[in-house]
N, C-alpha and C. Protein backbone atom coordinates (compact mmCIF):
# COMPACT_ATOMS: atom_id res chain seq x y z
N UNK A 1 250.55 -46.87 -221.54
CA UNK A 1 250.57 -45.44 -221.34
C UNK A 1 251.97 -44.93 -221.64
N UNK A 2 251.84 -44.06 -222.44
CA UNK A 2 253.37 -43.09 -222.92
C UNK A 2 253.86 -42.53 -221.56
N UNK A 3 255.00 -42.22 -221.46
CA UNK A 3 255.94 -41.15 -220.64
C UNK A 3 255.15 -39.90 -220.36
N UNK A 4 254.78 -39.36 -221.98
CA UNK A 4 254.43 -38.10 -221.82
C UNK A 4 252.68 -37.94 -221.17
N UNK A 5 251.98 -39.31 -221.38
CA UNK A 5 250.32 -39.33 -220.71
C UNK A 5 250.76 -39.27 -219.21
N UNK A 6 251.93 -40.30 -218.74
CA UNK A 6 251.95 -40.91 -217.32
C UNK A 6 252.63 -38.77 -216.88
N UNK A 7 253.76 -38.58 -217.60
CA UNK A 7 253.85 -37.12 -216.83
C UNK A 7 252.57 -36.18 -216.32
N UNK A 8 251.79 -36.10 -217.56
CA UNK A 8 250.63 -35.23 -217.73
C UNK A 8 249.58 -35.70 -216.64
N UNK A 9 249.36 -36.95 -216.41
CA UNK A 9 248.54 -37.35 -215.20
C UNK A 9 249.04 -37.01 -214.04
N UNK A 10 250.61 -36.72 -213.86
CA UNK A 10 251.40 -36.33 -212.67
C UNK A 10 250.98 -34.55 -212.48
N UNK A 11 251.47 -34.30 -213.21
CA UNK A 11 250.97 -32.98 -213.34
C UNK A 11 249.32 -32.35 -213.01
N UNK A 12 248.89 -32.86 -213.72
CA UNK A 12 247.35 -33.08 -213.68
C UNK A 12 246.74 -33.16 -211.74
N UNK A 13 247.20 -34.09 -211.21
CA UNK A 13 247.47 -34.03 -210.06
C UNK A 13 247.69 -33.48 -208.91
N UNK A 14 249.06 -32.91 -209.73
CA UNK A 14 249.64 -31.94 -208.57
C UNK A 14 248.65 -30.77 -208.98
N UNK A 15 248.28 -30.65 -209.78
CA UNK A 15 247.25 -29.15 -209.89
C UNK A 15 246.08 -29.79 -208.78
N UNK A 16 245.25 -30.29 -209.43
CA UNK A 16 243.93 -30.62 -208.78
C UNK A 16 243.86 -30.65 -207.21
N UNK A 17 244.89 -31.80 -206.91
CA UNK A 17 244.82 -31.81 -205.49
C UNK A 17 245.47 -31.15 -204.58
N UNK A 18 246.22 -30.22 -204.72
CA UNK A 18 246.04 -28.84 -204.40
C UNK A 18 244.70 -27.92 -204.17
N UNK A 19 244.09 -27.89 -205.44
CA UNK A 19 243.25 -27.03 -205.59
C UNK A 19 241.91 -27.90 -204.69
N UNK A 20 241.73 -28.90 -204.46
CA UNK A 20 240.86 -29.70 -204.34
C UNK A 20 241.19 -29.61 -202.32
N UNK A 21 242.36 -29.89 -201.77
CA UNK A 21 242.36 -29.83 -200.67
C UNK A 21 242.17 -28.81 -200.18
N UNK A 22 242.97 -27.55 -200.57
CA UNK A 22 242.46 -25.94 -200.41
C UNK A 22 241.59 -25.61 -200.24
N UNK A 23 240.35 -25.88 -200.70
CA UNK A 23 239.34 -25.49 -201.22
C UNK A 23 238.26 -26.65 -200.38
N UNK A 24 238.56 -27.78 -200.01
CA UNK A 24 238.29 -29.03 -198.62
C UNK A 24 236.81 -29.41 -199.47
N UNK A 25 237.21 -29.46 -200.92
CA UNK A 25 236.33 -30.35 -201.57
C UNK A 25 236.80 -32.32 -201.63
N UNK A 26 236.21 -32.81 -200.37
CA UNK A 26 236.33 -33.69 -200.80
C UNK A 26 236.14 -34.91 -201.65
N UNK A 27 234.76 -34.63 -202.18
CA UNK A 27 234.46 -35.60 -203.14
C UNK A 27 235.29 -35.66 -204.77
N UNK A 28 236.10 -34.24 -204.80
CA UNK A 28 236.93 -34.26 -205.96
C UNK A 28 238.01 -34.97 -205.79
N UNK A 29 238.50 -34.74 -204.74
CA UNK A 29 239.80 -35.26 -203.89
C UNK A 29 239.58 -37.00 -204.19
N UNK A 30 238.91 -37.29 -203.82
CA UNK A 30 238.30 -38.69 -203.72
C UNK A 30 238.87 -39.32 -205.27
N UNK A 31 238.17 -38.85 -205.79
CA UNK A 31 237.90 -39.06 -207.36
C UNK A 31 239.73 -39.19 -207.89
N UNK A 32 240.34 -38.35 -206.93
CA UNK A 32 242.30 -38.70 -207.82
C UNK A 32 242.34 -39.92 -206.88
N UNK A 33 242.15 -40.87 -206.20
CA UNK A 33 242.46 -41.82 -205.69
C UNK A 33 241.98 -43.14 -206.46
N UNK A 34 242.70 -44.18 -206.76
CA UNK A 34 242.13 -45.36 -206.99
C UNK A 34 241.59 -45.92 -205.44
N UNK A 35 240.25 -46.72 -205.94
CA UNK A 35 239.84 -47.35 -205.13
C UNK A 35 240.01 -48.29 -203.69
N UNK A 36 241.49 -48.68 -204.07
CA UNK A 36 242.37 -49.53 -203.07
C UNK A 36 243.44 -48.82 -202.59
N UNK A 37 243.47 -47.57 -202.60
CA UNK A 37 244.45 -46.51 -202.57
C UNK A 37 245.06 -46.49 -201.00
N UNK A 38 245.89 -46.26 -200.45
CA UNK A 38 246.64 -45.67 -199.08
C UNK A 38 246.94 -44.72 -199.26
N UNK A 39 246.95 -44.26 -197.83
CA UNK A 39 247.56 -42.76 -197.61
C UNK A 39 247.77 -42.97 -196.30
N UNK A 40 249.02 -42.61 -195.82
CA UNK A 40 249.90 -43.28 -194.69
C UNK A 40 249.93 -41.32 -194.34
N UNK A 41 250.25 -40.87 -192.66
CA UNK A 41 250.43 -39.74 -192.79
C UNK A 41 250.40 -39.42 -190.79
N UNK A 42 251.22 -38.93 -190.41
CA UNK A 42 251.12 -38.56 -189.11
C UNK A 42 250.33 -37.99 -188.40
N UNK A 43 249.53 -37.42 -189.40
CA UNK A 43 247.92 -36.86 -188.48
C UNK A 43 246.59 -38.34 -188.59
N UNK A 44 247.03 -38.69 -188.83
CA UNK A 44 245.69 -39.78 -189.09
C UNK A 44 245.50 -40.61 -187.49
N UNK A 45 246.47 -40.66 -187.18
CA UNK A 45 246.64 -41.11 -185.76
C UNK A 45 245.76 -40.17 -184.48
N UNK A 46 246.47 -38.89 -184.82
CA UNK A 46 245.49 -37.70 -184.48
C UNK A 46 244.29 -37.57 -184.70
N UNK A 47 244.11 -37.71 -185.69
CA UNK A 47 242.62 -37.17 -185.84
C UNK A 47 241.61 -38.73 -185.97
N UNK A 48 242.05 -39.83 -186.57
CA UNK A 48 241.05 -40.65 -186.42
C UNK A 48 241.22 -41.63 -184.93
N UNK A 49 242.02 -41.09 -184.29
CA UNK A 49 242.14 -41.76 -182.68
C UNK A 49 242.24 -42.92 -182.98
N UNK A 50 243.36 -43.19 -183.71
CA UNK A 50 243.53 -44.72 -183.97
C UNK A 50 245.67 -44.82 -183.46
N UNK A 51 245.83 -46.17 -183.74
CA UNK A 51 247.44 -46.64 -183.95
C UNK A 51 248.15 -46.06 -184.81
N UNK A 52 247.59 -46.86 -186.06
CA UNK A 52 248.28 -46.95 -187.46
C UNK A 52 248.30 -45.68 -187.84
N UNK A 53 248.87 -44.79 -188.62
CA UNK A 53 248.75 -44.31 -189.34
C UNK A 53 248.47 -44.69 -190.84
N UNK A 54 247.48 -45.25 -191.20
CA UNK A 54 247.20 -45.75 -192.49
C UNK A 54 246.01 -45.73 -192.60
N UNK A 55 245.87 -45.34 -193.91
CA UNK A 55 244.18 -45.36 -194.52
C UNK A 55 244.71 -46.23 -195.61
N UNK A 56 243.38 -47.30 -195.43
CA UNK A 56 243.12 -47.86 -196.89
C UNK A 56 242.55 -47.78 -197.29
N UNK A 57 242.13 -48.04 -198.84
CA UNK A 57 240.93 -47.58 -199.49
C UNK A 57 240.17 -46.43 -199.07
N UNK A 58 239.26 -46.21 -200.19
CA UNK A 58 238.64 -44.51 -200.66
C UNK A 58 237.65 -44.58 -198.93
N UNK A 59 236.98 -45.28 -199.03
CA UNK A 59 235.92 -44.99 -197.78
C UNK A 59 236.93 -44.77 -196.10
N UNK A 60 238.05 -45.41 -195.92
CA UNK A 60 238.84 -44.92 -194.78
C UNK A 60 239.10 -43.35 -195.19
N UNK A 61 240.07 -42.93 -196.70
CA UNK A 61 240.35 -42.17 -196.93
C UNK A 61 239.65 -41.04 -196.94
N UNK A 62 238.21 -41.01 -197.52
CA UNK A 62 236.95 -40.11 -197.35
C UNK A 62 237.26 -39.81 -195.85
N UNK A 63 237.18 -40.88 -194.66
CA UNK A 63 236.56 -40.61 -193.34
C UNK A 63 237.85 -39.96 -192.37
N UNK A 64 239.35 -39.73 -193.21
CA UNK A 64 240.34 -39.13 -192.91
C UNK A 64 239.84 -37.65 -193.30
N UNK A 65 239.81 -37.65 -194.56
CA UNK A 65 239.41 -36.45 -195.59
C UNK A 65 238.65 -35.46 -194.63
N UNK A 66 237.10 -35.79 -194.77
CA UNK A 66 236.46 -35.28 -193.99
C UNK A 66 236.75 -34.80 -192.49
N UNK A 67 237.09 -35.77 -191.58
CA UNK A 67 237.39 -35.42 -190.91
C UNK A 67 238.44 -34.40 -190.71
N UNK A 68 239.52 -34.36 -191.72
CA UNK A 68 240.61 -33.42 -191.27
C UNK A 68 240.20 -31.88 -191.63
N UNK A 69 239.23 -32.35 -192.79
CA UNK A 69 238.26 -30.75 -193.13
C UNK A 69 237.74 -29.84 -192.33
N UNK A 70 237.20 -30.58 -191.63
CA UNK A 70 236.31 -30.23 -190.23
C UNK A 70 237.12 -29.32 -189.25
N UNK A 71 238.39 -30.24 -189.02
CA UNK A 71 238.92 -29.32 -188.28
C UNK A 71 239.61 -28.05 -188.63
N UNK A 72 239.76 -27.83 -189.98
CA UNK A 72 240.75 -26.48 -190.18
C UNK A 72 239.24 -25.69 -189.82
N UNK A 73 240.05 -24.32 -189.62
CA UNK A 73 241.29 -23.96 -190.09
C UNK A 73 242.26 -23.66 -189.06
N UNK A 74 243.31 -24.43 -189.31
CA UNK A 74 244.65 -23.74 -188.77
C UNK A 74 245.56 -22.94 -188.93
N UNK A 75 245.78 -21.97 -188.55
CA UNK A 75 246.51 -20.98 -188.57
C UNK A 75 247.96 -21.49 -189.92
N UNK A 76 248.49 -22.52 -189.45
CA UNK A 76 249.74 -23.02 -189.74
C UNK A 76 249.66 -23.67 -190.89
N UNK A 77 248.57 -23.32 -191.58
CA UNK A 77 248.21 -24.10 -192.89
C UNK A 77 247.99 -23.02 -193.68
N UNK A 78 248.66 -22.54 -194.62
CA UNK A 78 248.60 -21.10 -195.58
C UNK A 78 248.39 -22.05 -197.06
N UNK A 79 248.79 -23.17 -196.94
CA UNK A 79 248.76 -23.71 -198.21
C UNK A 79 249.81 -23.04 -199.37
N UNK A 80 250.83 -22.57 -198.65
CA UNK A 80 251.88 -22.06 -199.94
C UNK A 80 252.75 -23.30 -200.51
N UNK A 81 252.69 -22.96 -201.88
CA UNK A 81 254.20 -24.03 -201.82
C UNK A 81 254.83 -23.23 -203.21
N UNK A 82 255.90 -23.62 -203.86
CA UNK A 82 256.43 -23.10 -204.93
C UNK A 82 255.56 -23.57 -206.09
N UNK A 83 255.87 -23.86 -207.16
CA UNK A 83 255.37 -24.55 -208.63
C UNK A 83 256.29 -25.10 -209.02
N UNK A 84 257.51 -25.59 -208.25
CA UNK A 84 258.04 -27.27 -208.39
C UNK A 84 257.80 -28.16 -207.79
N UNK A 85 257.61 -28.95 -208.57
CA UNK A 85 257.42 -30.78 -208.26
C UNK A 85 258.13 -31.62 -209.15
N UNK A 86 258.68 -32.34 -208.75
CA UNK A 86 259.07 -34.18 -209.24
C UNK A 86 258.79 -35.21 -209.60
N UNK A 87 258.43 -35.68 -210.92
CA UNK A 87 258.29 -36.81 -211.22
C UNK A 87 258.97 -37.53 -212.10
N UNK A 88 258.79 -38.80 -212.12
CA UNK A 88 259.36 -39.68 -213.16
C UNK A 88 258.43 -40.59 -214.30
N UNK A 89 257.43 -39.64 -214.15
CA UNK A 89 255.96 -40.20 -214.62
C UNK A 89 255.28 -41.03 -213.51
N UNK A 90 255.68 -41.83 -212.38
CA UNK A 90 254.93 -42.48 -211.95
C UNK A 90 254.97 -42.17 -210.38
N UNK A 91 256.20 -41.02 -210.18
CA UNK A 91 255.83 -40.76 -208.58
C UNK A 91 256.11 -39.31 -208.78
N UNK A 92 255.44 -38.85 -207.92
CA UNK A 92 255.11 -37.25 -207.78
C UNK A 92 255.67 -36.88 -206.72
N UNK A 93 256.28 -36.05 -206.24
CA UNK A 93 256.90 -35.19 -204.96
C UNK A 93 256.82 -34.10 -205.25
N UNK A 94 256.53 -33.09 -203.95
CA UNK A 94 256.32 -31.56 -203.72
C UNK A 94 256.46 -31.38 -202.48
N UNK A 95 256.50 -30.08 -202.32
CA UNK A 95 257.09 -29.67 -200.56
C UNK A 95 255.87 -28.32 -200.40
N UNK A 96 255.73 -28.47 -199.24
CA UNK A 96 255.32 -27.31 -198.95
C UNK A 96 255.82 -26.64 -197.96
N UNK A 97 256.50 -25.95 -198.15
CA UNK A 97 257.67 -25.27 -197.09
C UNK A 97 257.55 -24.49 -195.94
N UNK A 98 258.42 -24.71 -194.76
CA UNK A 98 258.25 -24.17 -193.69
C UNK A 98 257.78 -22.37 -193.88
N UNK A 99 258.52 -22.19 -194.34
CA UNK A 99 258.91 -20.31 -194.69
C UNK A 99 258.07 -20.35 -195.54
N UNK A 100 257.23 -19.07 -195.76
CA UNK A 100 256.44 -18.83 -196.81
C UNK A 100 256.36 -16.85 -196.76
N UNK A 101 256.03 -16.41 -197.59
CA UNK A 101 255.91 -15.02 -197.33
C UNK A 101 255.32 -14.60 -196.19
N UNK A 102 254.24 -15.20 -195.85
CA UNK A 102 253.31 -14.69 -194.91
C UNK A 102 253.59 -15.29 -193.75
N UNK A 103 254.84 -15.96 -193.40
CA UNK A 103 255.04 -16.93 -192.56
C UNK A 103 255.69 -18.20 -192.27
N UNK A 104 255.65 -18.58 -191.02
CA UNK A 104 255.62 -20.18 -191.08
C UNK A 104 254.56 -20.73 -191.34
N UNK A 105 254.71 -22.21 -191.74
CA UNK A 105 253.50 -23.03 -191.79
C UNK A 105 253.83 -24.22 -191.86
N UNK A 106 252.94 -25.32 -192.00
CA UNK A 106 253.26 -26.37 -191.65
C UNK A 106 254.43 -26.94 -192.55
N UNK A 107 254.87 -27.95 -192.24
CA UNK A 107 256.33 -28.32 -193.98
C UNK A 107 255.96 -29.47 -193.93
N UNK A 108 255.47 -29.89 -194.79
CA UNK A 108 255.31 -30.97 -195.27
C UNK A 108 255.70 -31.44 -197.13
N UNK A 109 255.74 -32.67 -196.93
CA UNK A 109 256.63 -33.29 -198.15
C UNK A 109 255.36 -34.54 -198.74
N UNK A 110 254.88 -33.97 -200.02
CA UNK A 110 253.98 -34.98 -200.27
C UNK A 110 254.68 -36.23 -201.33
N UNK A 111 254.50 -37.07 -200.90
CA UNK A 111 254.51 -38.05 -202.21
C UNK A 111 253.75 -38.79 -202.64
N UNK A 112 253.40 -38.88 -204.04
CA UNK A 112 252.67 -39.97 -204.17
C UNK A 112 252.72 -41.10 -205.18
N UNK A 113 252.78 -42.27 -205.83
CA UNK A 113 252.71 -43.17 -206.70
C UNK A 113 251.71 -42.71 -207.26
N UNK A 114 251.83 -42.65 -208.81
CA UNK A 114 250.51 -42.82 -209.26
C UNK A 114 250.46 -43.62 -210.60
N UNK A 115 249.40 -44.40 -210.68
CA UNK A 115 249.21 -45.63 -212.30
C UNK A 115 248.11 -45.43 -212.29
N UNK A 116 247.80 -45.47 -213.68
CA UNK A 116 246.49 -45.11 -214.09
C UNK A 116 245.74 -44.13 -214.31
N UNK A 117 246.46 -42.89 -213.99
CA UNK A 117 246.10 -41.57 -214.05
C UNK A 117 245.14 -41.78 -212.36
N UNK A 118 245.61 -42.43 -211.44
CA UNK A 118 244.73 -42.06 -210.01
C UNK A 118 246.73 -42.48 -209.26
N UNK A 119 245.77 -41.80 -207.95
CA UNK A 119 246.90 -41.87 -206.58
C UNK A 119 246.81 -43.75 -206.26
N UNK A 120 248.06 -43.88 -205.80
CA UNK A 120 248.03 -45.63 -205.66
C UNK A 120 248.19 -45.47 -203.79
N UNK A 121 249.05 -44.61 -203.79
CA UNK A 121 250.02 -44.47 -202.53
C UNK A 121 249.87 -43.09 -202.01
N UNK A 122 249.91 -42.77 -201.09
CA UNK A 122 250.32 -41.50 -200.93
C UNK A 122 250.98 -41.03 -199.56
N UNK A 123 252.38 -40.71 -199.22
CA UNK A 123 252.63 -40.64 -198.47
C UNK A 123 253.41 -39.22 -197.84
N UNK A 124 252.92 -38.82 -196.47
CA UNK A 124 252.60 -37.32 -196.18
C UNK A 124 254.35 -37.19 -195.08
N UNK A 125 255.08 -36.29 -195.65
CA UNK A 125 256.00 -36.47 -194.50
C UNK A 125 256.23 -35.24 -193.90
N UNK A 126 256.21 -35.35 -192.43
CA UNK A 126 256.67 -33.89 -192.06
C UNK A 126 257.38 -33.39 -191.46
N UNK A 127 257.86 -32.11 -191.63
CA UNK A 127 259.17 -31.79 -191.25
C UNK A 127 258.99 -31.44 -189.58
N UNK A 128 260.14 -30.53 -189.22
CA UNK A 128 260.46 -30.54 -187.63
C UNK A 128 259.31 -29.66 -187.14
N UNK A 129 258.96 -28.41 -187.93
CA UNK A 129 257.93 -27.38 -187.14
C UNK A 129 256.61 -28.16 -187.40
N UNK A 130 256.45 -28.93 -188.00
CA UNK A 130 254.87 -29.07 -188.22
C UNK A 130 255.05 -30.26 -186.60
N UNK A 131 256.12 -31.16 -186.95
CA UNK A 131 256.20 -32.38 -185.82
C UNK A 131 256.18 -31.62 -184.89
N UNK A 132 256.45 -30.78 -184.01
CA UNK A 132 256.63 -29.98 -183.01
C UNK A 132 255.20 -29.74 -182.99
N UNK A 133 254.79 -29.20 -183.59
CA UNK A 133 252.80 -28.60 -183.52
C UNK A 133 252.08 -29.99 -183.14
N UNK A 134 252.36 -31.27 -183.93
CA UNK A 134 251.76 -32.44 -183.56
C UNK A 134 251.89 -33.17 -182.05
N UNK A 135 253.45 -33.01 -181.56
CA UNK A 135 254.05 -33.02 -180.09
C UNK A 135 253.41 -32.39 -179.57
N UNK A 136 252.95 -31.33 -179.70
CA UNK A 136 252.16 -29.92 -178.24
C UNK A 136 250.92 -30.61 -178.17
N UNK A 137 250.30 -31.17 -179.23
CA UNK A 137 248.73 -31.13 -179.24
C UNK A 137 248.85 -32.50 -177.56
């Protein structure tokens, strides 16, 4: 794979799954993940009443997915972010920022690995106001 396929799959990405979580379609969502995929993330603990924070593979990840669907909507989730992101063809970063026009909202920092034109990795980080919302619960 060229530079310019591995960017375009990055890109490709950051559009979709955006549009794909927004919108709490998960079976599209699904579909950017390879099969053996993780997604590590501080609500997973929360919401699947488990330890780890870790999903492996698509069928944990689905049963994160879903589940976290279910519960919006939250106020603190506007889904803003700018139209920059970071890659180097093979890892993707974006923010979705505390401040937004309409508000605060959650801040979170996505990253993800990706080969093959799918997500390998994906890891969710979050900043102080969203951690604070996770502390109260």
């Amino acid at each position: 794979m060229t530079a310019t396929d591995s960017d375009g799959d990055c890109k490709r990405i950051y559009e979709q799954w955006h549009e794909y979580a927004k919108n709490r379609n998960v079976e599209k969502l699904l579909d950017l993940y390879a099969p053996d995929a993780t997604l590590e993330s501080p609500l997973i603990p929360e919401i699947l009443e488990r330890e780890e924070g870790i999903c492996r593979g698509r069928d944990e990840i689905r049963h994160f997915l879903e589940e976290g669907t279910e519960r919006r909507p939250n106020e603190l989730v506007r889904w803003h972010r700018t139209d920059d992101y970071f890659t180097d063809g093979s890892t993707l970063i974006w923010e979705y920022p505390r401040e937004t026009p309409d508000g605060d909202q959650v801040d979170i920092l996505e990253v993800m690995e990706i080969a093959d034109g799918q997500i390998r990795h994906q890891r969710i980080y979050w900043g102080w106001f969203g951690f604070d919302m996770l502390r109260d619960d």
